[in-house]
C-alpha atoms as a PDB file:
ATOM      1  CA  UNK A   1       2.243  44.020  -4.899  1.00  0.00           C
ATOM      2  CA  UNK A   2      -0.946  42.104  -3.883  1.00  0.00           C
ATOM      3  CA  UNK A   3      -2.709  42.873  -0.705  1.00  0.00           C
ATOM      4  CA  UNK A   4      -2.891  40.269   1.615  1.00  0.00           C
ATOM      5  CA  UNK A   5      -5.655  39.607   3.471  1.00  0.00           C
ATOM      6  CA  UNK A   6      -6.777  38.137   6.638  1.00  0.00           C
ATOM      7  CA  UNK A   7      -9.285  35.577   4.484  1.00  0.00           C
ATOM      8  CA  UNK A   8      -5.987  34.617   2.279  1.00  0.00           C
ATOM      9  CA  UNK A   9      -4.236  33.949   5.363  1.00  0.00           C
ATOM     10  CA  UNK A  10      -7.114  32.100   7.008  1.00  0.00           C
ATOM     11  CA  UNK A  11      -7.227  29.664   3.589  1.00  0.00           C
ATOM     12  CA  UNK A  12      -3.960  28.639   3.512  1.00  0.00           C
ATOM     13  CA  UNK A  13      -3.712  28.009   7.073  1.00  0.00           C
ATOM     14  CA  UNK A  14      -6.916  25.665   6.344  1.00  0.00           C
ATOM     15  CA  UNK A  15      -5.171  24.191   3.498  1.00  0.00           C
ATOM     16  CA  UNK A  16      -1.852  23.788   5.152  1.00  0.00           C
ATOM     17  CA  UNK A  17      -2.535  23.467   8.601  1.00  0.00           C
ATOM     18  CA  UNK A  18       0.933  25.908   9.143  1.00  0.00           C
ATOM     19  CA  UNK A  19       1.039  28.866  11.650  1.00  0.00           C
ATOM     20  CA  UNK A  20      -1.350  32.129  10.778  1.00  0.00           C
ATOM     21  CA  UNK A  21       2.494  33.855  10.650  1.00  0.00           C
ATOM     22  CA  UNK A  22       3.896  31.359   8.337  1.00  0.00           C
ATOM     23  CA  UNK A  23       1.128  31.365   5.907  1.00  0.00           C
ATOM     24  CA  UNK A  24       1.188  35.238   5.891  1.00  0.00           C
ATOM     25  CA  UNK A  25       4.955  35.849   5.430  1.00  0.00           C
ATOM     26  CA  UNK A  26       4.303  32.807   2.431  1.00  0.00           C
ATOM     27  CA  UNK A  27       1.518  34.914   0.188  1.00  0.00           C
ATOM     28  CA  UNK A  28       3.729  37.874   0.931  1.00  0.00           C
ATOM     29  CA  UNK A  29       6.484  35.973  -0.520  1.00  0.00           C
ATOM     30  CA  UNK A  30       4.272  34.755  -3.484  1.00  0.00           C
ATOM     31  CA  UNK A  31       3.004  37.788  -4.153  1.00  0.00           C
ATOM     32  CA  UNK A  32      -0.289  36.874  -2.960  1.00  0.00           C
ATOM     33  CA  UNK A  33      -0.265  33.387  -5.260  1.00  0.00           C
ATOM     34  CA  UNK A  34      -2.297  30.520  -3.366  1.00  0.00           C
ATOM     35  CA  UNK A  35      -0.076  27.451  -5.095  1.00  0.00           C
ATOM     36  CA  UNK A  36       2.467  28.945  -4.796  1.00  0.00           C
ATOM     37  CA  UNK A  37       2.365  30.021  -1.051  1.00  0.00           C
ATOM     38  CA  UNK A  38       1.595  26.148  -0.431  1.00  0.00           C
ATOM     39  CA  UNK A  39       4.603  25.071  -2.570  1.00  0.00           C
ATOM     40  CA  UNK A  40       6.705  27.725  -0.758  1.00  0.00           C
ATOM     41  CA  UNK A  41       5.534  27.009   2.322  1.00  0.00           C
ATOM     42  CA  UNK A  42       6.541  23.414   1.964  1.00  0.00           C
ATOM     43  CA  UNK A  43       9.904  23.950   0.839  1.00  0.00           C
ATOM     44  CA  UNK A  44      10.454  25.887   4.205  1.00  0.00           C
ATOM     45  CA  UNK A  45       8.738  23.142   6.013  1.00  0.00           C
ATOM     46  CA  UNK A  46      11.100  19.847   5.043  1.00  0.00           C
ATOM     47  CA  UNK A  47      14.009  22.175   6.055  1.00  0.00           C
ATOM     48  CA  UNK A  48      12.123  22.256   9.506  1.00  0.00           C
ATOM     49  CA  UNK A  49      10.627  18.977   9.521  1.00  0.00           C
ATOM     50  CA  UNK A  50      14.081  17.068  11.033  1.00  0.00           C
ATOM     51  CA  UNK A  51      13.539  19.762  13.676  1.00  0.00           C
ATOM     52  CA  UNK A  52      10.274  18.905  14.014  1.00  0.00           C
ATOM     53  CA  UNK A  53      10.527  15.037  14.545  1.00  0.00           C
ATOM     54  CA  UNK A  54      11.672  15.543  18.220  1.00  0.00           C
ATOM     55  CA  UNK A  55       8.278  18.398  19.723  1.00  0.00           C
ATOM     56  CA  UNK A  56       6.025  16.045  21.509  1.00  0.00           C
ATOM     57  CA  UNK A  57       2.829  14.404  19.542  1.00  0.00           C
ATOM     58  CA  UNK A  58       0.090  14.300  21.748  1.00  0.00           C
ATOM     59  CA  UNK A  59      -2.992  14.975  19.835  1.00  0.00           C
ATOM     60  CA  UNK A  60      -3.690  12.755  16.586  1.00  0.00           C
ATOM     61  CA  UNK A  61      -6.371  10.625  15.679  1.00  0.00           C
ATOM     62  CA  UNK A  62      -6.871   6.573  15.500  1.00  0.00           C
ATOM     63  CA  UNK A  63      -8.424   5.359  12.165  1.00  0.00           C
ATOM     64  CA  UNK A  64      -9.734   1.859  10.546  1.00  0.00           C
ATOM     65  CA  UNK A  65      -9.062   0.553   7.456  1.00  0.00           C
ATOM     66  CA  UNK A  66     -11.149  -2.282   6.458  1.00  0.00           C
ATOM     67  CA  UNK A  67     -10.320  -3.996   2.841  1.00  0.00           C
ATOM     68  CA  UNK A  68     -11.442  -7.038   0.594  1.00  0.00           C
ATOM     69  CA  UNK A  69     -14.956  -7.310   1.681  1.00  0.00           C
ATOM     70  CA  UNK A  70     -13.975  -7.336   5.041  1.00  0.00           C
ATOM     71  CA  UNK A  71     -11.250  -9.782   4.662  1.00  0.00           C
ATOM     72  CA  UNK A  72      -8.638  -7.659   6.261  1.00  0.00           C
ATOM     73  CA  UNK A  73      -9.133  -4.458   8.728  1.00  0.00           C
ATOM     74  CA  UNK A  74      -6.757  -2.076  10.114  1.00  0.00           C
ATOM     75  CA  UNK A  75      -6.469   0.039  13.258  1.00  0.00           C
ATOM     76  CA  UNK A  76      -4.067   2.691  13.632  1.00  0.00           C
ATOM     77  CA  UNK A  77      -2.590   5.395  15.838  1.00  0.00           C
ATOM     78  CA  UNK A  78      -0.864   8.912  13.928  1.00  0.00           C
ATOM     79  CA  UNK A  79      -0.362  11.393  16.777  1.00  0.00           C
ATOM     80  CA  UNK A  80       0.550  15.639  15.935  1.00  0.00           C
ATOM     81  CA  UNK A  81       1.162  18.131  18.243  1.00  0.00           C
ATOM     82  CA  UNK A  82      -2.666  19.890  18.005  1.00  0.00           C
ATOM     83  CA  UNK A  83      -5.654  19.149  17.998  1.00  0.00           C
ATOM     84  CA  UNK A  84      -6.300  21.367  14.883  1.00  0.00           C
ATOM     85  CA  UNK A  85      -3.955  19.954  12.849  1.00  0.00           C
ATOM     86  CA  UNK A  86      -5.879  16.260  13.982  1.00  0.00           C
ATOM     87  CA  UNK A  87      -8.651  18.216  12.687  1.00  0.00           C
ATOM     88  CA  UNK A  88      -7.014  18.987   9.205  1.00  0.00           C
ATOM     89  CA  UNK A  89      -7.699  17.164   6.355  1.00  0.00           C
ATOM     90  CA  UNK A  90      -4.592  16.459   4.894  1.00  0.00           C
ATOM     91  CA  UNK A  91      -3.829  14.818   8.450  1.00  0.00           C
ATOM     92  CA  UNK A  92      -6.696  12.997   8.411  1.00  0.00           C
ATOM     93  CA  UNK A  93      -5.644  11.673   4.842  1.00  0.00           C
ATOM     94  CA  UNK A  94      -2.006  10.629   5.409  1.00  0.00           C
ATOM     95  CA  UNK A  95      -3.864   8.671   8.535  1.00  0.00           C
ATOM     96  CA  UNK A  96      -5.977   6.854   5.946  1.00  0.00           C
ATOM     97  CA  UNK A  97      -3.315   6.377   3.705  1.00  0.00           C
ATOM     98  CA  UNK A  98      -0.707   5.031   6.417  1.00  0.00           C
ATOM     99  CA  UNK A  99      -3.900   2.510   7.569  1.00  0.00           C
ATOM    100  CA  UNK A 100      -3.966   1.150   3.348  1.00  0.00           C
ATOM    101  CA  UNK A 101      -0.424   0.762   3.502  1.00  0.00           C
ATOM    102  CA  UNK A 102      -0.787  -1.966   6.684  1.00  0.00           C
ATOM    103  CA  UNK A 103      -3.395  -3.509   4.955  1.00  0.00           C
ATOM    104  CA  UNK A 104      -1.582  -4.050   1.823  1.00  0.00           C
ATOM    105  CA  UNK A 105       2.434  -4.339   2.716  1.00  0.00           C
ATOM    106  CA  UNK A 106       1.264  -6.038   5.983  1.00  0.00           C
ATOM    107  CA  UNK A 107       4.551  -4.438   8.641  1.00  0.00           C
ATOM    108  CA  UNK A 108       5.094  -6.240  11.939  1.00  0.00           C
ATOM    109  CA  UNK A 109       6.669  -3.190  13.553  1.00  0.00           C
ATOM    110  CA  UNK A 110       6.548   0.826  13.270  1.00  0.00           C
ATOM    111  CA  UNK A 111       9.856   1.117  12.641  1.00  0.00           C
ATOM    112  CA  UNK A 112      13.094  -0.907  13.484  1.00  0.00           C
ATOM    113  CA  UNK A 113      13.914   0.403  17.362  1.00  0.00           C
ATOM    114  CA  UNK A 114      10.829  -1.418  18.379  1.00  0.00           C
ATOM    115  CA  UNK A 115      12.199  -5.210  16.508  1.00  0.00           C
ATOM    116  CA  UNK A 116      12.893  -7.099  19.678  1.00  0.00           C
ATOM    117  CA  UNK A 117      16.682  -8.459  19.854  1.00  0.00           C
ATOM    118  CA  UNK A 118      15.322 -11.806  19.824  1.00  0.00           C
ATOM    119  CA  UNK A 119      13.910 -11.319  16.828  1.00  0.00           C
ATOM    120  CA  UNK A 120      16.151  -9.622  15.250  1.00  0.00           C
ATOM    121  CA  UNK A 121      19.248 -12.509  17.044  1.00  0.00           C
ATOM    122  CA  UNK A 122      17.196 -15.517  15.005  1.00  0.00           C
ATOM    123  CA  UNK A 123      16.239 -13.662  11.892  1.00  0.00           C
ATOM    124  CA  UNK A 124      20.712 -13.033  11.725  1.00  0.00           C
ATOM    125  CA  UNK A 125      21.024 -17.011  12.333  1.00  0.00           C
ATOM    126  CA  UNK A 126      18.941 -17.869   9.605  1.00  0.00           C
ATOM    127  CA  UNK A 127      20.382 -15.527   7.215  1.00  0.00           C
ATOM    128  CA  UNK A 128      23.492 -16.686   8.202  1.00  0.00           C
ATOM    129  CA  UNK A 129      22.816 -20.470   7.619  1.00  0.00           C
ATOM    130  CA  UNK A 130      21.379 -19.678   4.232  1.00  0.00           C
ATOM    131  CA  UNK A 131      24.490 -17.562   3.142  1.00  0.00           C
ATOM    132  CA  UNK A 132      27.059 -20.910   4.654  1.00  0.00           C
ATOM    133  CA  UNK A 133      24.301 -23.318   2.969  1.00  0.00           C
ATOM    134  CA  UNK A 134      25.078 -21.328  -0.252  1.00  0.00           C
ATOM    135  CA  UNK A 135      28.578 -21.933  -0.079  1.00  0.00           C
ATOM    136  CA  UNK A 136      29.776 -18.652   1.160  1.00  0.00           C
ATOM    137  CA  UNK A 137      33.129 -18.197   2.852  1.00  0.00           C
ATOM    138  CA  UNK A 138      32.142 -16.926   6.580  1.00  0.00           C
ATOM    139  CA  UNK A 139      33.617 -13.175   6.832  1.00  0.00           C
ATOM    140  CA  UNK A 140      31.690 -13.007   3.210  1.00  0.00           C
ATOM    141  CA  UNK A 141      28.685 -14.571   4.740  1.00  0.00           C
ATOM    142  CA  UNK A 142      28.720 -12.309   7.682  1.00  0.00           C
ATOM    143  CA  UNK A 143      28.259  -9.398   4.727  1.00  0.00           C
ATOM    144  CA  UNK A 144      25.663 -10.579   2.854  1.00  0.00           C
ATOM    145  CA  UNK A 145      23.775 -10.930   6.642  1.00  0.00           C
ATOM    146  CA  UNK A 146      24.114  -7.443   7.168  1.00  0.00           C
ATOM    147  CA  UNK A 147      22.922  -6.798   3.524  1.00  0.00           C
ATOM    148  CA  UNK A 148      19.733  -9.244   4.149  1.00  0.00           C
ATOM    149  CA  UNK A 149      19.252  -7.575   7.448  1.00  0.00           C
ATOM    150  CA  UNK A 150      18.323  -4.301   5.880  1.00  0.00           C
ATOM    151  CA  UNK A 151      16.010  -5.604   3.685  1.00  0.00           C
ATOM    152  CA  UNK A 152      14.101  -7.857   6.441  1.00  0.00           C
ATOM    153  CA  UNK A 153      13.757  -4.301   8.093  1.00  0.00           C
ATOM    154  CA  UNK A 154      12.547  -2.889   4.844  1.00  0.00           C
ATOM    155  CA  UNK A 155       9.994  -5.320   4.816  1.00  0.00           C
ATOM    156  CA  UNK A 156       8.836  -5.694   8.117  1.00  0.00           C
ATOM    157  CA  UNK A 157       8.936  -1.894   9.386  1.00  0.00           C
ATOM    158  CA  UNK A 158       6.743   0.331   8.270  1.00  0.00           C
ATOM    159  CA  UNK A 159       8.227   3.679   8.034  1.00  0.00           C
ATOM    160  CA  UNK A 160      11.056   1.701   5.748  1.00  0.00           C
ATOM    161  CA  UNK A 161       8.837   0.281   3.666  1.00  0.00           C
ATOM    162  CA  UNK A 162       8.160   1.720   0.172  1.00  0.00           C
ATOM    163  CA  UNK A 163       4.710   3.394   0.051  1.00  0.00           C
ATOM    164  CA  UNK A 164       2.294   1.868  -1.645  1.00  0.00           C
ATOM    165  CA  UNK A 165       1.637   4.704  -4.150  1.00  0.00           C
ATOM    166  CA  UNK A 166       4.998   5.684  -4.801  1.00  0.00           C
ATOM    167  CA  UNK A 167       7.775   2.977  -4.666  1.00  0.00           C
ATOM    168  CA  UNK A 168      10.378   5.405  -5.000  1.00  0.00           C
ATOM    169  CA  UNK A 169       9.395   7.008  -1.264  1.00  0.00           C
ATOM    170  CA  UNK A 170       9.862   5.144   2.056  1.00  0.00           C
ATOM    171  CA  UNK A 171       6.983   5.621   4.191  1.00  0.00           C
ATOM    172  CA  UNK A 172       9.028   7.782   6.441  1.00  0.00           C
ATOM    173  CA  UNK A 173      10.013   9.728   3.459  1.00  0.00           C
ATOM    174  CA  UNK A 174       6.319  10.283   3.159  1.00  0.00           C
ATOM    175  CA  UNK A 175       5.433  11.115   6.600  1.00  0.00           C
ATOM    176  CA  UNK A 176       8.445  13.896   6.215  1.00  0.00           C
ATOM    177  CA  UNK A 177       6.776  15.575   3.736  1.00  0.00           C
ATOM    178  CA  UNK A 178       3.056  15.569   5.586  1.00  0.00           C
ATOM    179  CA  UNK A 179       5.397  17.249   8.400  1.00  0.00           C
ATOM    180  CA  UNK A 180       7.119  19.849   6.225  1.00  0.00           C
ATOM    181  CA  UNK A 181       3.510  20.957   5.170  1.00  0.00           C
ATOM    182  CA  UNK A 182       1.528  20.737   8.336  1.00  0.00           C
ATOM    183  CA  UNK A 183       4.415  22.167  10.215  1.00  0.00           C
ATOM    184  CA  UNK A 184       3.739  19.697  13.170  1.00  0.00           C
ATOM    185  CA  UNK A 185       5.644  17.048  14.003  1.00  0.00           C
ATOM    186  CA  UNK A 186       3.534  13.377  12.950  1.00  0.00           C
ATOM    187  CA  UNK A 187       4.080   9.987  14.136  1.00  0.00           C
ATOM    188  CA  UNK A 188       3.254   6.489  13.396  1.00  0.00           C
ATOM    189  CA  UNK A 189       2.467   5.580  17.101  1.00  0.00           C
ATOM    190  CA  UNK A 190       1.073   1.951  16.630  1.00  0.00           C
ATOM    191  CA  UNK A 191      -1.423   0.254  14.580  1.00  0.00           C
ATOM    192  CA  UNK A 192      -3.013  -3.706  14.515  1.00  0.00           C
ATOM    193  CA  UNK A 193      -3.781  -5.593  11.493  1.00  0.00           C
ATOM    194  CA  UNK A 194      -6.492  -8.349  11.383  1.00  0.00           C
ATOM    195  CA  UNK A 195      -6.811 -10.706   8.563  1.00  0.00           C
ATOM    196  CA  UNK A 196      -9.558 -13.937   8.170  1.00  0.00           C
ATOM    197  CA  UNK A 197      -7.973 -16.719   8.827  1.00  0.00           C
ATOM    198  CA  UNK A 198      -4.287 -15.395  10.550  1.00  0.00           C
END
């Protein structure tokens, strides 16, 4: 079996950002293998990372995303539980990437909790009209509302959108993995997007 030493340790940790313990009992697991420590280790973490989602996020980092020539610009909020892990790079990377994602898919909201019930009261009138208007029976219309509903959250909430590099993950889905690596919980606490002209 491969020895496993304190520098191995130290690397992962700096790769993953998980606990000195975690990373050690990984490369024992691995047999000393770096990939496949970090592969292992973030197996282990999505099993965690639902866990995870409720330890308190007071460290993070605010970045700016500014795209098109300066056309549109970003600001956004991603807290973690340390500042090491605010430090890390993979952190600092999903930050980047969550700040691309308002730029491009333009969210109004973080996720749907925060959609007022005003909104959310006049955006089920209007779908409701439009299903009537197209001739559907009411307790059918009432359906297709509901249906329309989840994709107006889709669209307007970030963590349900689909992320901009891979349309088969949510943005949450994303975030979950960034967690199960780290091994700290991450959120989305707020963001503001300016565009020329809006």
């Amino acid at each position: 079996m491969a020895e496993i030493s304190a520098g191995m340790v130290k690397e992962l940790r700096e790769m993953t950002g998980a606990g000195m313990m975690d990373c050690k009992k990984a490369l024992v697991a691995c047999e000393g293998d770096m990939d496949k420590a970090v592969v292992y280790l973030r197996e282990k973490g999505l099993a965690k990372a639902a866990k995870r989602s409720e330890r308190e996020a007071s460290e993070g980092v605010v970045d700016s995303y500014i795209h098109g020539g300066g056309r549109i610009g970003v600001l956004i909020e991603v807290n973690c539980e340390t500042d090491f892990v605010a430090r890390n790079e993979q952190f600092r990377t999903l930050v980047h990437e969550l700040a691309m994602q308002v730029a491009a898919a333009n969210p109004s909201y973080v996720r749907r909790e925060e959609v007022p019930a005003d909104v959310i009261a006049k955006e089920e009138q209007i779908l409701l009209a439009q299903a009537v208007n197209e001739g559907k029976p009411e307790h059918i219309a009432a359906k297709i509302v509901a249906g329309r509903m989840e994709k107006f959250f889709q669209e307007s909430c970030l963590m349900e959108q689909p992320f901009f590099r891979d349309q088969d993950k949510t943005v949450q889905d994303v975030v979950n993995d960034y967690i199960a690596l780290i091994g700290e919980n991450i959120m989305v606490r707020r963001f503001c997007r300016f565009a020329i002209g809006e």
